[in-house]
Protein backbone atom coordinates (compact mmCIF):
# COMPACT_ATOMS: atom_id res chain seq x y z
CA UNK A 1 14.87 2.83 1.54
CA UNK A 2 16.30 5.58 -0.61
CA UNK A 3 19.64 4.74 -0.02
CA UNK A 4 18.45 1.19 -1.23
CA UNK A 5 17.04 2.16 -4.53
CA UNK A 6 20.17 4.83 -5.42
CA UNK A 7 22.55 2.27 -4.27
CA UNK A 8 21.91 -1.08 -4.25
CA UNK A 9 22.16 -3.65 -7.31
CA UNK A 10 19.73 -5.90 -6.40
CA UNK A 11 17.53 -6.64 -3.09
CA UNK A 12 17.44 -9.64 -1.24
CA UNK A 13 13.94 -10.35 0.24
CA UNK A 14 13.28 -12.96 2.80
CA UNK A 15 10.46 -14.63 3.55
CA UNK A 16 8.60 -16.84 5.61
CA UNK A 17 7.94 -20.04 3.37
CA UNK A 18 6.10 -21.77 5.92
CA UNK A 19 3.00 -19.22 5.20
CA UNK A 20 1.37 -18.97 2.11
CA UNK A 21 2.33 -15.90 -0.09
CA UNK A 22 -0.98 -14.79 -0.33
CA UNK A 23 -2.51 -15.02 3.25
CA UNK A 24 0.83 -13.67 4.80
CA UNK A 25 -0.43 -9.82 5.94
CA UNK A 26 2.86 -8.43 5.90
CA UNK A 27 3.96 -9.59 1.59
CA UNK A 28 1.47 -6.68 0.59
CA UNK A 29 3.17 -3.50 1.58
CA UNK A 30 6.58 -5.77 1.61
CA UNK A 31 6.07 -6.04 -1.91
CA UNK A 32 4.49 -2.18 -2.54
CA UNK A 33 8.18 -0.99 -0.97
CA UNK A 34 10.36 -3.21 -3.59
CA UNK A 35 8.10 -2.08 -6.62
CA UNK A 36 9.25 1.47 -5.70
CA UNK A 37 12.90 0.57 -4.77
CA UNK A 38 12.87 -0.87 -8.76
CA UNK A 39 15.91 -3.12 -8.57
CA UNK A 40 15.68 -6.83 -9.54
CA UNK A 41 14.76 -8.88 -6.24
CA UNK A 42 16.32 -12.25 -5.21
CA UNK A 43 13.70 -14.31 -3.43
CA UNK A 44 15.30 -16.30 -0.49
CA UNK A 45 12.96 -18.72 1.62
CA UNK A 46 13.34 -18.99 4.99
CA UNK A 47 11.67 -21.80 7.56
CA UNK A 48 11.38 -24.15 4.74
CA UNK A 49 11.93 -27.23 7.28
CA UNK A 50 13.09 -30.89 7.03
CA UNK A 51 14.87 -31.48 3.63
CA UNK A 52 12.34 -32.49 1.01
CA UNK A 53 12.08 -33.47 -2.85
CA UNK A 54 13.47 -31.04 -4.91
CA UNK A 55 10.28 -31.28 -7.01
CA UNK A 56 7.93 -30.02 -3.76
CA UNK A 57 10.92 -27.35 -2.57
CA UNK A 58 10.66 -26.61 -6.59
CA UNK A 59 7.06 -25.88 -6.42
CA UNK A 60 7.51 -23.82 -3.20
CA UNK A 61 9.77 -21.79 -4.65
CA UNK A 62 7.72 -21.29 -7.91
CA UNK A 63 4.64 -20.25 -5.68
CA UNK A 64 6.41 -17.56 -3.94
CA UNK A 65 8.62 -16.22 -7.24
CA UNK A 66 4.93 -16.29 -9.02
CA UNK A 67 3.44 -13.90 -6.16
CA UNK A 68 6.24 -11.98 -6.17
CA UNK A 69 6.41 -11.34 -10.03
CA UNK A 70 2.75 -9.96 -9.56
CA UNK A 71 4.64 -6.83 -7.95
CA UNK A 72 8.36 -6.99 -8.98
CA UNK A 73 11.15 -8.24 -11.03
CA UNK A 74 12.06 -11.13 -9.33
CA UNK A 75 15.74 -13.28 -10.88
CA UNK A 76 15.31 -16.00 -8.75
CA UNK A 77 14.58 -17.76 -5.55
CA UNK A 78 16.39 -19.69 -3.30
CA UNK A 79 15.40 -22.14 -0.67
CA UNK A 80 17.57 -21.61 2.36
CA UNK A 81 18.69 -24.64 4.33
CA UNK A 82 20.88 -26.05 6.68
């Protein structure tokens, strides 16, 4: 993690979008670990399934960049699909 935060430009953190942001156990201290690291974060959500609207994938990704934002500086998010 120290090499992270002295040498890394940004951090790419990837989640599990098929949970919700706030009952997943593990975002917490996740999130606790980036807000020390300091560097911008770039959201990227994984298990998003079947292809879907771009409006609901839009309010997926707003859900989890919202969470996030709580704790970090978050640039973006991403919904990762096939």
């Amino acid at each position: 993690m120290i090499n992270v935060r002295d040498e890394s430009d940004v951090v790419l953190y990837l989640v599990n979008a098929a949970e919700d942001p706030s009952s997943a156990t593990y975002v917490a201290a996740e999130l606790e670990i980036l807000a020390w690291i300091g560097k911008p974060v770039l959201l990227l959500l994984n298990q998003t399934g079947p292809a879907r609207a771009r409006e609901v994938e839009a309010e997926e990704e707003a859900l989890w960049s919202s969470h996030l934002a709580r704790f970090v500086p978050a640039r973006e998010s991403i919904a990762l699909s096939l």
